[in-house]
PDB file of N, CA and C in Angstrom:
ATOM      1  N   UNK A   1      43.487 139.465  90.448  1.00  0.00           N
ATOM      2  CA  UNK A   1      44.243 138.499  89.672  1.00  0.00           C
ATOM      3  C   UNK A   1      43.350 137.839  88.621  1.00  0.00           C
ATOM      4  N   UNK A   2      42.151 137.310  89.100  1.00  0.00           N
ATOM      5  CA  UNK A   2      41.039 136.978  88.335  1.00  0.00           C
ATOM      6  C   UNK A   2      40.966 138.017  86.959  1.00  0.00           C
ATOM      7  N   UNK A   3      40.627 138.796  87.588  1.00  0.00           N
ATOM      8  CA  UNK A   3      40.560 140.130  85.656  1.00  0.00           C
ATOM      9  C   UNK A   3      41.247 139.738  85.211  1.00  0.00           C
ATOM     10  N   UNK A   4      42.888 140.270  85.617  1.00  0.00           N
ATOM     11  CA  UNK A   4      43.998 140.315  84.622  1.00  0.00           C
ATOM     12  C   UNK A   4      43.825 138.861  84.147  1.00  0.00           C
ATOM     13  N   UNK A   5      43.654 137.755  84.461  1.00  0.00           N
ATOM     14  CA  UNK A   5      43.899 136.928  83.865  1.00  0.00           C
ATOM     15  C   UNK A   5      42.535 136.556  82.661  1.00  0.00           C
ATOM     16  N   UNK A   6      41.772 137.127  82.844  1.00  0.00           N
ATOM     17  CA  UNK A   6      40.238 137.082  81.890  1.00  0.00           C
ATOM     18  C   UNK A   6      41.051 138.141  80.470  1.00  0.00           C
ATOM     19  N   UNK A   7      41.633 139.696  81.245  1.00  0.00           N
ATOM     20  CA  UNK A   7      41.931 139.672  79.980  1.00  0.00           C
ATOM     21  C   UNK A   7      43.305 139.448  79.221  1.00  0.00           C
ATOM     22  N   UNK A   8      44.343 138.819  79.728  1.00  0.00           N
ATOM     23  CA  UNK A   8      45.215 137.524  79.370  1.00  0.00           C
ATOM     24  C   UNK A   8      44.688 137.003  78.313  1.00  0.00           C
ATOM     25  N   UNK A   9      43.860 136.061  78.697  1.00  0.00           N
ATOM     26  CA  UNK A   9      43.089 134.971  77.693  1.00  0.00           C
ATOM     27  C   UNK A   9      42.250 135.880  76.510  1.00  0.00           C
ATOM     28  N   UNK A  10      42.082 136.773  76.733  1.00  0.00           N
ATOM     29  CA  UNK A  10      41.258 137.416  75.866  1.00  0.00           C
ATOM     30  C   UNK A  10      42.334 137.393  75.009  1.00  0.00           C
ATOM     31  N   UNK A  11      43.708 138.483  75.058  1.00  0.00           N
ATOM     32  CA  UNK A  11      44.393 138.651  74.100  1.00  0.00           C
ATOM     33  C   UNK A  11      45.479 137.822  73.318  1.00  0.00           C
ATOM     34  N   UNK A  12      45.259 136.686  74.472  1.00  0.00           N
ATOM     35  CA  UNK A  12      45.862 135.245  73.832  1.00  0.00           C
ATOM     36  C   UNK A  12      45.104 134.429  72.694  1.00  0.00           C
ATOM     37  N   UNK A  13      43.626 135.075  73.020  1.00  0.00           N
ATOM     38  CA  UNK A  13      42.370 134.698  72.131  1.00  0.00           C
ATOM     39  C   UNK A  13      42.615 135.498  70.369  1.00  0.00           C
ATOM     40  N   UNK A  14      42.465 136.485  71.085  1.00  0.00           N
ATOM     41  CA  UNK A  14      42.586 137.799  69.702  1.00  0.00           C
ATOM     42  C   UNK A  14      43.518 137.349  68.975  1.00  0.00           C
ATOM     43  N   UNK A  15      45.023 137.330  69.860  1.00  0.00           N
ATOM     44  CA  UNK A  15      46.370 137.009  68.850  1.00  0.00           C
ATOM     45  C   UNK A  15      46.030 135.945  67.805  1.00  0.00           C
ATOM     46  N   UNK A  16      45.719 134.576  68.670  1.00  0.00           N
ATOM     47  CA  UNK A  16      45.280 133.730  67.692  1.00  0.00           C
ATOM     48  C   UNK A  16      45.076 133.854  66.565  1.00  0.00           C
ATOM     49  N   UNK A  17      43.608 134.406  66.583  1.00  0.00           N
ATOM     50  CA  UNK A  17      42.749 135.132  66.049  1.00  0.00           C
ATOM     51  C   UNK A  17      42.948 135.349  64.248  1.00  0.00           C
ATOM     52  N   UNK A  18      44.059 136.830  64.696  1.00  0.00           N
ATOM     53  CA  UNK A  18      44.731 137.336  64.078  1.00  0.00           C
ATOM     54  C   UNK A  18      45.517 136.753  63.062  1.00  0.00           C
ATOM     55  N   UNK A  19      46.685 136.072  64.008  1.00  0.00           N
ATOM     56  CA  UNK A  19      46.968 135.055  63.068  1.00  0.00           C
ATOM     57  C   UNK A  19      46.978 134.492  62.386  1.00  0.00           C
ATOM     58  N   UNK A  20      45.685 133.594  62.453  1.00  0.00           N
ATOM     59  CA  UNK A  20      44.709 132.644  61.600  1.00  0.00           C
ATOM     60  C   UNK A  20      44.383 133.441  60.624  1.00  0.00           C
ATOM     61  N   UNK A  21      43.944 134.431  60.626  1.00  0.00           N
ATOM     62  CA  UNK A  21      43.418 135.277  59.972  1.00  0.00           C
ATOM     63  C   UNK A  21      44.268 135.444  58.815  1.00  0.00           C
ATOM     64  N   UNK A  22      45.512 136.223  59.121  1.00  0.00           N
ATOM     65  CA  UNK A  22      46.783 136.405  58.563  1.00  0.00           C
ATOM     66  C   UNK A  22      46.831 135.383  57.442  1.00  0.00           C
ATOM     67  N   UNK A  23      46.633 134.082  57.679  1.00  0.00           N
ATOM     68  CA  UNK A  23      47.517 132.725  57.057  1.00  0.00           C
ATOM     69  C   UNK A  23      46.073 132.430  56.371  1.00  0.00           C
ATOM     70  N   UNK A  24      44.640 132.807  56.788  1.00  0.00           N
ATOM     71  CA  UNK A  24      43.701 132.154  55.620  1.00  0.00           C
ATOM     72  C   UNK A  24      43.360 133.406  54.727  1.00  0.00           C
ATOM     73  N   UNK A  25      43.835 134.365  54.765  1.00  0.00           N
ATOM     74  CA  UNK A  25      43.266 135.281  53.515  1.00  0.00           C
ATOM     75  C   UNK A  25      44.507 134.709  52.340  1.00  0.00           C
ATOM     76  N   UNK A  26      45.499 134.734  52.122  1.00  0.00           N
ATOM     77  CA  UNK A  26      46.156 134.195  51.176  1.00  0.00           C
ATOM     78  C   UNK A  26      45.582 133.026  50.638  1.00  0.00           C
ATOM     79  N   UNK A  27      45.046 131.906  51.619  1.00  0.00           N
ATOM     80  CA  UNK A  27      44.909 130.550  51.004  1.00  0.00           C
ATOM     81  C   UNK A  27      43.243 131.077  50.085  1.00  0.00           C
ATOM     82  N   UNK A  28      42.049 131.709  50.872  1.00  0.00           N
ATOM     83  CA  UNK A  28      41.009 132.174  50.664  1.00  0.00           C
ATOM     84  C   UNK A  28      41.490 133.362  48.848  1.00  0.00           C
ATOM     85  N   UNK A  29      42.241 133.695  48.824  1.00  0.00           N
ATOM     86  CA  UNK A  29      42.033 134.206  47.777  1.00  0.00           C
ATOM     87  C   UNK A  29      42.864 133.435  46.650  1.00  0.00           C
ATOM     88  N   UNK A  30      43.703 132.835  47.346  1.00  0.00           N
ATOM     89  CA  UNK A  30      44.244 131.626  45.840  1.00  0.00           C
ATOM     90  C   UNK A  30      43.261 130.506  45.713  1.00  0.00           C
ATOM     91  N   UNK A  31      42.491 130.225  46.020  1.00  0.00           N
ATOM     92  CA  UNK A  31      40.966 129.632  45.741  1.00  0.00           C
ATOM     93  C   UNK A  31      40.378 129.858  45.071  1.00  0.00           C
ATOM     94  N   UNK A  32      40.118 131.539  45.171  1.00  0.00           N
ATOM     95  CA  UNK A  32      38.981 132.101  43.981  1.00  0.00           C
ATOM     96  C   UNK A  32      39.644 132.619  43.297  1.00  0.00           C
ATOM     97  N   UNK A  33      40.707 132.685  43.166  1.00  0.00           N
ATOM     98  CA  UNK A  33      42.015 133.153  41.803  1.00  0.00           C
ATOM     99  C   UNK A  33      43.150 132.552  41.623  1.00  0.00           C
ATOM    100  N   UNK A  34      42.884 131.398  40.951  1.00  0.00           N
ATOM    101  CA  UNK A  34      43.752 130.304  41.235  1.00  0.00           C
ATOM    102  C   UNK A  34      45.115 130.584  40.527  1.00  0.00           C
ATOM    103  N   UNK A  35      44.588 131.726  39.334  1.00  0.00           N
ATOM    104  CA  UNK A  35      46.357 132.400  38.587  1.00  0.00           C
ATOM    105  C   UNK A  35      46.815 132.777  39.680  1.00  0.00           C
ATOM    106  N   UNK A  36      47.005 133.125  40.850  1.00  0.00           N
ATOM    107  CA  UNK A  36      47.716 133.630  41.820  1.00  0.00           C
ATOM    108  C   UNK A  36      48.696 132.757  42.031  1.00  0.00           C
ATOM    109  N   UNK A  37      48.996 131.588  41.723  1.00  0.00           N
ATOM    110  CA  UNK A  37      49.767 130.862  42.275  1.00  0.00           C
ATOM    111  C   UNK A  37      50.781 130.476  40.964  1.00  0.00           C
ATOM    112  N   UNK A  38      50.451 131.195  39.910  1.00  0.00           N
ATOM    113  CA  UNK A  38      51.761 131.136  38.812  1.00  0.00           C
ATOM    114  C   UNK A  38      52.427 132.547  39.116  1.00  0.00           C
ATOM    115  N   UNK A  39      52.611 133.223  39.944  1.00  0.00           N
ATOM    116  CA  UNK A  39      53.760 133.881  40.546  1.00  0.00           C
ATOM    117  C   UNK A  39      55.099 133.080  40.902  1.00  0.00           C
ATOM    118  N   UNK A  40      56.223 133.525  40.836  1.00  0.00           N
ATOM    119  CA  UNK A  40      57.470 132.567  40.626  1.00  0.00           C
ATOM    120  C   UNK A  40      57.484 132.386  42.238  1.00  0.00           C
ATOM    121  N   UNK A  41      56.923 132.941  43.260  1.00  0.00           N
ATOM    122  CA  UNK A  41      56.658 132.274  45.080  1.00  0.00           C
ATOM    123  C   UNK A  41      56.270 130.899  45.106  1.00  0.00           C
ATOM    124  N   UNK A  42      55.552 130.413  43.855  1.00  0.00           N
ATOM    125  CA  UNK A  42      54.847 129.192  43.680  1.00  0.00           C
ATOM    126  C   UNK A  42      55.283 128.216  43.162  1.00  0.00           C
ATOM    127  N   UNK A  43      56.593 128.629  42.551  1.00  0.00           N
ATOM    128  CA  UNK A  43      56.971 128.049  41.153  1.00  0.00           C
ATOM    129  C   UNK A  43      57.435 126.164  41.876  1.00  0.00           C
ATOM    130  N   UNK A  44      58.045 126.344  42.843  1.00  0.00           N
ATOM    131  CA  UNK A  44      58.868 124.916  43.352  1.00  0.00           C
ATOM    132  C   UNK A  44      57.187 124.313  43.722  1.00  0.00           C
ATOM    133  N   UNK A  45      56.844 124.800  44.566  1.00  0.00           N
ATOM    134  CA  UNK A  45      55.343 124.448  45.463  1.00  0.00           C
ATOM    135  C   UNK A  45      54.504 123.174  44.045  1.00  0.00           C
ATOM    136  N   UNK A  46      54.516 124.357  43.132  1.00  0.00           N
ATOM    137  CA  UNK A  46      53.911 123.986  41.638  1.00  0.00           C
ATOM    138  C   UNK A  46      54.553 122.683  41.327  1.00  0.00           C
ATOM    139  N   UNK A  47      56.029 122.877  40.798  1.00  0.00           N
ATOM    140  CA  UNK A  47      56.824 121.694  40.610  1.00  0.00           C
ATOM    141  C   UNK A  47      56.612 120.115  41.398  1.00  0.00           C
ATOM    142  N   UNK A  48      56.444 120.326  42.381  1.00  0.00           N
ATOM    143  CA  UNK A  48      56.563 118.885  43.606  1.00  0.00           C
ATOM    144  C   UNK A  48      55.113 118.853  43.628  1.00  0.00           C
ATOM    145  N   UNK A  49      54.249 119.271  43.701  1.00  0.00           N
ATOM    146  CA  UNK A  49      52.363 118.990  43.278  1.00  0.00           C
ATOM    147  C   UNK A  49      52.277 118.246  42.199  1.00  0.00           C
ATOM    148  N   UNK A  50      52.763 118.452  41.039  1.00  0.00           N
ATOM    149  CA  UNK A  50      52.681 117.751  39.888  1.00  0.00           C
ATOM    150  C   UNK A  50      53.338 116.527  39.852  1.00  0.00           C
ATOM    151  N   UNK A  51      54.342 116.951  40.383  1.00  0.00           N
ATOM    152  CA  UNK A  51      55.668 115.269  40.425  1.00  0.00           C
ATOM    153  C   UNK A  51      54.587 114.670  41.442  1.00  0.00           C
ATOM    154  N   UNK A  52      53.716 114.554  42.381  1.00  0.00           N
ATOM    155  CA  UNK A  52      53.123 113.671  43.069  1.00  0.00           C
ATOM    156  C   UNK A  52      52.128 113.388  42.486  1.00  0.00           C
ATOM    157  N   UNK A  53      51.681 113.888  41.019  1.00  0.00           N
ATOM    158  CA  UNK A  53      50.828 113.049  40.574  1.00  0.00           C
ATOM    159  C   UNK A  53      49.498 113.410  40.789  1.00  0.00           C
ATOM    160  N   UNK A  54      49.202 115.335  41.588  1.00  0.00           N
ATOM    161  CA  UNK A  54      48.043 115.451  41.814  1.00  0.00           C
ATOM    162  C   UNK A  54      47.771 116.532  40.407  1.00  0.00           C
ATOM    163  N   UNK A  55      46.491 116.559  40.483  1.00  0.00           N
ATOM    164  CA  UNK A  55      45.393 117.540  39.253  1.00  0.00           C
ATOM    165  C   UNK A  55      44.868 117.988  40.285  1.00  0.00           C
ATOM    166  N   UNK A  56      44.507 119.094  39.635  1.00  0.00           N
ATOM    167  CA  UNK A  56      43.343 120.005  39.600  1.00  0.00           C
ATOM    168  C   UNK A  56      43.200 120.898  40.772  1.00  0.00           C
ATOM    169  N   UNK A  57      42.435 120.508  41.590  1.00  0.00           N
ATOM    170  CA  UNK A  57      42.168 121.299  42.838  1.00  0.00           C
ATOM    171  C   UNK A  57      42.806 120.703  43.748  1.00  0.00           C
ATOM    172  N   UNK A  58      43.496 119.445  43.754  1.00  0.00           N
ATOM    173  CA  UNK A  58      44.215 119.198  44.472  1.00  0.00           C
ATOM    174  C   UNK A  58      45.769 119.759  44.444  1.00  0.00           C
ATOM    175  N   UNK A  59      46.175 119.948  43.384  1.00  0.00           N
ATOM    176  CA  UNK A  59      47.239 120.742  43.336  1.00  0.00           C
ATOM    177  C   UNK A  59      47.357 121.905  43.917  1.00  0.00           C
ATOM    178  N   UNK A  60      46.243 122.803  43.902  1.00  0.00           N
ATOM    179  CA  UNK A  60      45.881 124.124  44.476  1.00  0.00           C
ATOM    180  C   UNK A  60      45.437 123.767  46.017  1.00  0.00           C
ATOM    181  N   UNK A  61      45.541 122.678  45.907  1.00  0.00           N
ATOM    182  CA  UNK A  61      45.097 122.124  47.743  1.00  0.00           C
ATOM    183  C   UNK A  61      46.455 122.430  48.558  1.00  0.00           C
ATOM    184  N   UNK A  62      47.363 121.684  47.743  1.00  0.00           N
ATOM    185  CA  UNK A  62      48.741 121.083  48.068  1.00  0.00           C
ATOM    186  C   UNK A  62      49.703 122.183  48.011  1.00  0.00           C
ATOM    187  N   UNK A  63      49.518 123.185  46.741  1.00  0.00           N
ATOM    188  CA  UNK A  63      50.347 124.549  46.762  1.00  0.00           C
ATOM    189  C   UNK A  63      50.159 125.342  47.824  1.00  0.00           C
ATOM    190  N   UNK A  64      48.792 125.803  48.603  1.00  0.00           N
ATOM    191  CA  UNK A  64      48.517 126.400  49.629  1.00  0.00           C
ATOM    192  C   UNK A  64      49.461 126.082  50.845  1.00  0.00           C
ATOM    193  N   UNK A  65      49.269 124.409  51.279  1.00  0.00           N
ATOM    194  CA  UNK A  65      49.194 123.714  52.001  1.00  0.00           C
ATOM    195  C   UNK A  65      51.204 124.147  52.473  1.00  0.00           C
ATOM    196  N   UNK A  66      51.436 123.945  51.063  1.00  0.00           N
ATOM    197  CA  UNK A  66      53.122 123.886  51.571  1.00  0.00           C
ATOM    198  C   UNK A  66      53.848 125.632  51.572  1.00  0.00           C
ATOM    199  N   UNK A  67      53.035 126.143  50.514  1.00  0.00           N
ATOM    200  CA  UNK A  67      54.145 127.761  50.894  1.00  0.00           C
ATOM    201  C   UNK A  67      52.940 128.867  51.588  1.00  0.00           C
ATOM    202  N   UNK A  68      52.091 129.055  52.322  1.00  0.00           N
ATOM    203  CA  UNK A  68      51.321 129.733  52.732  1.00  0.00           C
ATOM    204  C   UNK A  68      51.977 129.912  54.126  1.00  0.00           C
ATOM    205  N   UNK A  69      51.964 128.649  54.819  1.00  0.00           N
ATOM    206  CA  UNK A  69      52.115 128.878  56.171  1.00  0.00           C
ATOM    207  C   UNK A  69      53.864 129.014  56.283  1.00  0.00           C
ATOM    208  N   UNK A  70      54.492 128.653  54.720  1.00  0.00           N
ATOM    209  CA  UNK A  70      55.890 128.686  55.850  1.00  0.00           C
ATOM    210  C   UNK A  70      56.580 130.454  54.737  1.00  0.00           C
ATOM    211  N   UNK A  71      56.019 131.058  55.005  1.00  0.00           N
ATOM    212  CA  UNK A  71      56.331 132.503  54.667  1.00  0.00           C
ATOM    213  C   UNK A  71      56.404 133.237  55.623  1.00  0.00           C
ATOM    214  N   UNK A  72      56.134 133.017  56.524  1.00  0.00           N
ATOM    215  CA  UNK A  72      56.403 134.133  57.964  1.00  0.00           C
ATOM    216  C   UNK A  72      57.703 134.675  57.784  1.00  0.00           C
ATOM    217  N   UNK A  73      57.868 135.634  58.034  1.00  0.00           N
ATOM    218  CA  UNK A  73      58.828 136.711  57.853  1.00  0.00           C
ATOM    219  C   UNK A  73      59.778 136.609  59.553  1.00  0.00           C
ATOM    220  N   UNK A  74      60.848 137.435  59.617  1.00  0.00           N
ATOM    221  CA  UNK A  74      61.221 137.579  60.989  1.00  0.00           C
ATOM    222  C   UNK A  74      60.898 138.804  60.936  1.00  0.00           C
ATOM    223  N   UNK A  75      60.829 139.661  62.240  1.00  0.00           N
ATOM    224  CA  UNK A  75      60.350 141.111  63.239  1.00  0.00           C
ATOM    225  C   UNK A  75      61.502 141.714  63.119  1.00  0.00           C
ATOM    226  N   UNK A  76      61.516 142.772  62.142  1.00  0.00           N
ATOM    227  CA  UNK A  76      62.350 143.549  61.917  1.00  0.00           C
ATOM    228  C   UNK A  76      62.616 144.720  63.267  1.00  0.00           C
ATOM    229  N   UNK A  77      63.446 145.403  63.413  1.00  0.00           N
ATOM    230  CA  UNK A  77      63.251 146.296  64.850  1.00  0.00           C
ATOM    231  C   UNK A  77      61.675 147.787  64.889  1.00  0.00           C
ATOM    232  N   UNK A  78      61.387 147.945  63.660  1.00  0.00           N
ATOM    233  CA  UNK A  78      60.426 148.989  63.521  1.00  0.00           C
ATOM    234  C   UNK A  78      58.898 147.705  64.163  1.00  0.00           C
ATOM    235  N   UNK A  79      58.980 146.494  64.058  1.00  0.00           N
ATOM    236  CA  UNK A  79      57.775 145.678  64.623  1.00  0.00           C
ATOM    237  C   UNK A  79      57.007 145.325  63.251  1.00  0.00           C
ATOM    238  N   UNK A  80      57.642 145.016  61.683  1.00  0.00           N
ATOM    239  CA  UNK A  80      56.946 144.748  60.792  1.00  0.00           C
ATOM    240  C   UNK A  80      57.954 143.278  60.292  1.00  0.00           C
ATOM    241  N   UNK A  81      57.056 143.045  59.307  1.00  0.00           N
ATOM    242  CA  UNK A  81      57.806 142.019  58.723  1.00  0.00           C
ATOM    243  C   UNK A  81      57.375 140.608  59.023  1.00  0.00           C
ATOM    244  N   UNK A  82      56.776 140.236  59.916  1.00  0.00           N
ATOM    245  CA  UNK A  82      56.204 138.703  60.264  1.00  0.00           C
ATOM    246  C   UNK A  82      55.035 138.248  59.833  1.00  0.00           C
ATOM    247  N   UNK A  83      53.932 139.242  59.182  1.00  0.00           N
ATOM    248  CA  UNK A  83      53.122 138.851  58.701  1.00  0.00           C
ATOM    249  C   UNK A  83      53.178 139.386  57.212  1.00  0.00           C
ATOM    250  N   UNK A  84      53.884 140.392  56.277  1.00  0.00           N
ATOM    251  CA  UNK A  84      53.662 140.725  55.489  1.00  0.00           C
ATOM    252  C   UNK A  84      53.975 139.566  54.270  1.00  0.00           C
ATOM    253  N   UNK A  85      55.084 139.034  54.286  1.00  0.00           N
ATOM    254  CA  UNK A  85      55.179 137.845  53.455  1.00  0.00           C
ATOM    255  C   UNK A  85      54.059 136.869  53.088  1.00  0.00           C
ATOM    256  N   UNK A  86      53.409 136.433  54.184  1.00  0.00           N
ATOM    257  CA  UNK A  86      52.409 136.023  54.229  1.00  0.00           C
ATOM    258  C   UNK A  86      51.123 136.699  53.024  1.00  0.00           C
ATOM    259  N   UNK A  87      50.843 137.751  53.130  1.00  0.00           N
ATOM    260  CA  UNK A  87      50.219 138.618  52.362  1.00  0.00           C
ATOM    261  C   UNK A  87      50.618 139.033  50.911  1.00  0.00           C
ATOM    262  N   UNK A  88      52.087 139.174  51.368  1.00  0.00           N
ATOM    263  CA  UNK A  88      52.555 139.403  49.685  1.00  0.00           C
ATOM    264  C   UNK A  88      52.403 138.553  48.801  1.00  0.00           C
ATOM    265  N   UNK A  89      51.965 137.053  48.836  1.00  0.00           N
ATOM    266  CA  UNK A  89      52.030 136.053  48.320  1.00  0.00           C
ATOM    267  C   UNK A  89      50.580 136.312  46.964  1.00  0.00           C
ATOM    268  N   UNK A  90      49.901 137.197  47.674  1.00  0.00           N
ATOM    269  CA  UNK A  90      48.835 137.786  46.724  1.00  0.00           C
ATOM    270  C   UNK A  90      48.580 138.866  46.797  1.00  0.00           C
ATOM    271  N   UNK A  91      49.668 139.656  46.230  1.00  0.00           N
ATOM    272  CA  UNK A  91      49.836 140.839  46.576  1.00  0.00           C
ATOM    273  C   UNK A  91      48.925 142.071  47.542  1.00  0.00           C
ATOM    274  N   UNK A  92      48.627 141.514  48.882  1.00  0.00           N
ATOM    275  CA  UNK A  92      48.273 142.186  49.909  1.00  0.00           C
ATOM    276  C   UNK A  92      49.563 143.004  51.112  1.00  0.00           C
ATOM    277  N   UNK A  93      50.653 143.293  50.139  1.00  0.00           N
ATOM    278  CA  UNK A  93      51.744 143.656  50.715  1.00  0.00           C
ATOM    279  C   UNK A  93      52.520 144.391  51.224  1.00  0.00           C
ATOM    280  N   UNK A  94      52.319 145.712  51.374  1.00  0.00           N
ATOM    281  CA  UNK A  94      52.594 147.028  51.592  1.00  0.00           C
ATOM    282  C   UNK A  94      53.058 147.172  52.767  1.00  0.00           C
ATOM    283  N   UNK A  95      53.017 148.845  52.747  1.00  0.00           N
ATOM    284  CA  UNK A  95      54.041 149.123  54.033  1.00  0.00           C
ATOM    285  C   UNK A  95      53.029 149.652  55.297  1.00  0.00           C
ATOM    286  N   UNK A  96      53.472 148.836  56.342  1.00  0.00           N
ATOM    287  CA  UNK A  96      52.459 148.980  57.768  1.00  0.00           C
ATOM    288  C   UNK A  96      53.066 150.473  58.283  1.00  0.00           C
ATOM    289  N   UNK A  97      52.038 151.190  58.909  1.00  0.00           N
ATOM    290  CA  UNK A  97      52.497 152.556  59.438  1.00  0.00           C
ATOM    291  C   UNK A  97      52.950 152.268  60.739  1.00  0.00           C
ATOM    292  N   UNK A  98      54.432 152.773  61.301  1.00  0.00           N
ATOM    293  CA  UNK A  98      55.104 152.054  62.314  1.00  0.00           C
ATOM    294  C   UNK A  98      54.617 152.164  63.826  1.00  0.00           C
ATOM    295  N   UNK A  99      53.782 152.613  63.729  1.00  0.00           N
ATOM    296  CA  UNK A  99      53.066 152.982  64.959  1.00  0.00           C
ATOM    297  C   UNK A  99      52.253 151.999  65.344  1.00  0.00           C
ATOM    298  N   UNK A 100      51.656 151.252  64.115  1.00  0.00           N
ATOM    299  CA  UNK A 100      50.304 149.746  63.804  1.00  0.00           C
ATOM    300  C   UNK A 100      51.693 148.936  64.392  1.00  0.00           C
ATOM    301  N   UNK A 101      52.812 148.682  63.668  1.00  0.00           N
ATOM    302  CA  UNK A 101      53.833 148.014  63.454  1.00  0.00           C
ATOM    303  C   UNK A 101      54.323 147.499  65.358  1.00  0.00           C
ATOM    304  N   UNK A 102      54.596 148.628  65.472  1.00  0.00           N
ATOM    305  CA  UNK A 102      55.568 148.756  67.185  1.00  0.00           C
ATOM    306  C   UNK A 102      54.522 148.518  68.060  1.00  0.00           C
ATOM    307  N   UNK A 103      53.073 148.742  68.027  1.00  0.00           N
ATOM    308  CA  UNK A 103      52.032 148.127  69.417  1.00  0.00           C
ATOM    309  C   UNK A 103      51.703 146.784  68.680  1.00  0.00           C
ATOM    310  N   UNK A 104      51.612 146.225  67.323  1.00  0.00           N
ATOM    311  CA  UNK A 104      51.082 144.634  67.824  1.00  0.00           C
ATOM    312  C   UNK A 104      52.887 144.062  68.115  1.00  0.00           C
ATOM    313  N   UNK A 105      53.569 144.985  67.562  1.00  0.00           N
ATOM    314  CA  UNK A 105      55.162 143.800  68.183  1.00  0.00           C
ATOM    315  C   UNK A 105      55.320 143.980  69.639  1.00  0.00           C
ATOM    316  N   UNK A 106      55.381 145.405  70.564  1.00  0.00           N
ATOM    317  CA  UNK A 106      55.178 145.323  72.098  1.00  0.00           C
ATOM    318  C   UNK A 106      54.012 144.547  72.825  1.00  0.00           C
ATOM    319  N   UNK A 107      53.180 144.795  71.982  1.00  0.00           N
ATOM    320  CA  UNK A 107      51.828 143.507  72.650  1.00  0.00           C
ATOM    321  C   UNK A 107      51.317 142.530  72.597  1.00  0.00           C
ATOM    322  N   UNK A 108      52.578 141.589  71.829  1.00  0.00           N
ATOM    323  CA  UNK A 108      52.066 140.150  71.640  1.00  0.00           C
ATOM    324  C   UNK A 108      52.620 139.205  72.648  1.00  0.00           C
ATOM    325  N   UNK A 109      51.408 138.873  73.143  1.00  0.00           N
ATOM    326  CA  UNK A 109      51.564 138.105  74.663  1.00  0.00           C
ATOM    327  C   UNK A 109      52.652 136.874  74.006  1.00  0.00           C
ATOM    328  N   UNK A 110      53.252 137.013  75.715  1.00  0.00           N
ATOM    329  CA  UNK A 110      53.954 136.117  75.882  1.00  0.00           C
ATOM    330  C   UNK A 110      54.196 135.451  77.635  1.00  0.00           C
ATOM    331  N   UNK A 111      55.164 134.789  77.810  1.00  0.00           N
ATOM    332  CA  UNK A 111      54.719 134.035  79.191  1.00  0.00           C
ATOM    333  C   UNK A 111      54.339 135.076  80.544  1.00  0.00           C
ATOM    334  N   UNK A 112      55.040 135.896  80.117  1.00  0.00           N
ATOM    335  CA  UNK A 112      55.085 136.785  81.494  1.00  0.00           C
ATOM    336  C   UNK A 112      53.623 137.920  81.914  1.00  0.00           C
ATOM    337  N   UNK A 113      52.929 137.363  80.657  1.00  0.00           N
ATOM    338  CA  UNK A 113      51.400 138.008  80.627  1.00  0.00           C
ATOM    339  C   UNK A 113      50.461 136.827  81.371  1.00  0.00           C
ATOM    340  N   UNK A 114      50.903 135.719  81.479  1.00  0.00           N
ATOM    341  CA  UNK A 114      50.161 135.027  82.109  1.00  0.00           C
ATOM    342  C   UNK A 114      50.496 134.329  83.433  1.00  0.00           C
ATOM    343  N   UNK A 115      51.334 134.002  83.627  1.00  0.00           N
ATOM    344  CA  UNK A 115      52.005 133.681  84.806  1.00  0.00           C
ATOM    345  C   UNK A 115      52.656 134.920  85.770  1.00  0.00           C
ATOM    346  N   UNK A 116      52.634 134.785  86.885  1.00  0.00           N
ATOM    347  CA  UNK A 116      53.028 135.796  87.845  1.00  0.00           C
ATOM    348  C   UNK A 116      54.484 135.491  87.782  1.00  0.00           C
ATOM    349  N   UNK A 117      55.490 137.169  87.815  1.00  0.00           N
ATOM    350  CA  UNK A 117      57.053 136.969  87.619  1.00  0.00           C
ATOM    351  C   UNK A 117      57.392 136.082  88.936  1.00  0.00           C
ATOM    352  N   UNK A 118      56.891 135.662  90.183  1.00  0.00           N
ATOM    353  CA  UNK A 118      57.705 135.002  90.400  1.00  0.00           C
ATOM    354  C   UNK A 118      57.792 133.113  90.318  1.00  0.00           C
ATOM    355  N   UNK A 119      56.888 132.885  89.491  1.00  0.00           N
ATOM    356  CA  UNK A 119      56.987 131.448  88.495  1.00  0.00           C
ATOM    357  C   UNK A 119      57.656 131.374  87.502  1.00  0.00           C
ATOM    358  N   UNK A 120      58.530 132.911  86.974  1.00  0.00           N
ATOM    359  CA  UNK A 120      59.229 132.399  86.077  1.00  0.00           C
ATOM    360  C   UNK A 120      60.347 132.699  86.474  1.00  0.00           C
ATOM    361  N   UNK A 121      60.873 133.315  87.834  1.00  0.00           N
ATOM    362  CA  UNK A 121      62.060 133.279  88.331  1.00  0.00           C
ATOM    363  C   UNK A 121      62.709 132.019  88.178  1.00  0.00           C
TER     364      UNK A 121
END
């Protein structure tokens, strides 16, 4: 029980991970290419930064801040689609080969990877 649950946490670790990952390469490259964010994805983000009165790098603080993280996509049935939005935002967007697609959508932990089935009876 001990293992399985070491590597549980591991892939509860990784997912994270991943994730994070997912959501800072967009912000990481509209940083060092700040035209990235006069794409029309930006255009409202842009609008309400300025009406608050911020400049400069704070605007590019604030554009990140509000359309980066809320682009998540929903899980289409092939297992794509939840992170690519995310990516397309600077054009890192393409098509996942469905095989990549269908093992991280069957293997993203969830309760029944960590708790024994009969705690969630």
């Amino acid at each position: 029980m001990a293992t399985k649950l070491l590597y549980v946490l591991c892939l509860l670790a990784s997912w994270a991970a991943f994730e994070s990952f997912v959501e800072e390469v967009p912000a990481a490259m509209i940083r060092v290419d700040p035209t990235l964010v006069s794409a029309p994805a930006f255009a409202k983000a842009r609008a309400r930064s300025e009406k608050e009165g911020l400049r400069g790098a704070e605007i590019l603080e604030r554009i990140i801040e509000i359309v980066v993280p809320n682009q998540k996509g929903k899980l289409d049935p092939d297992g794509g689609g939840r992170y690519e939005n995310q990516l397309g935002l600077v054009g890192l967007d393409g098509d996942v080969p469905r095989d990549l697609a269908l093992a991280c959508f069957y293997r993203k932990p969830g309760p029944a990877d960590i708790f024994p089935a009969t705690l969630l009876a």
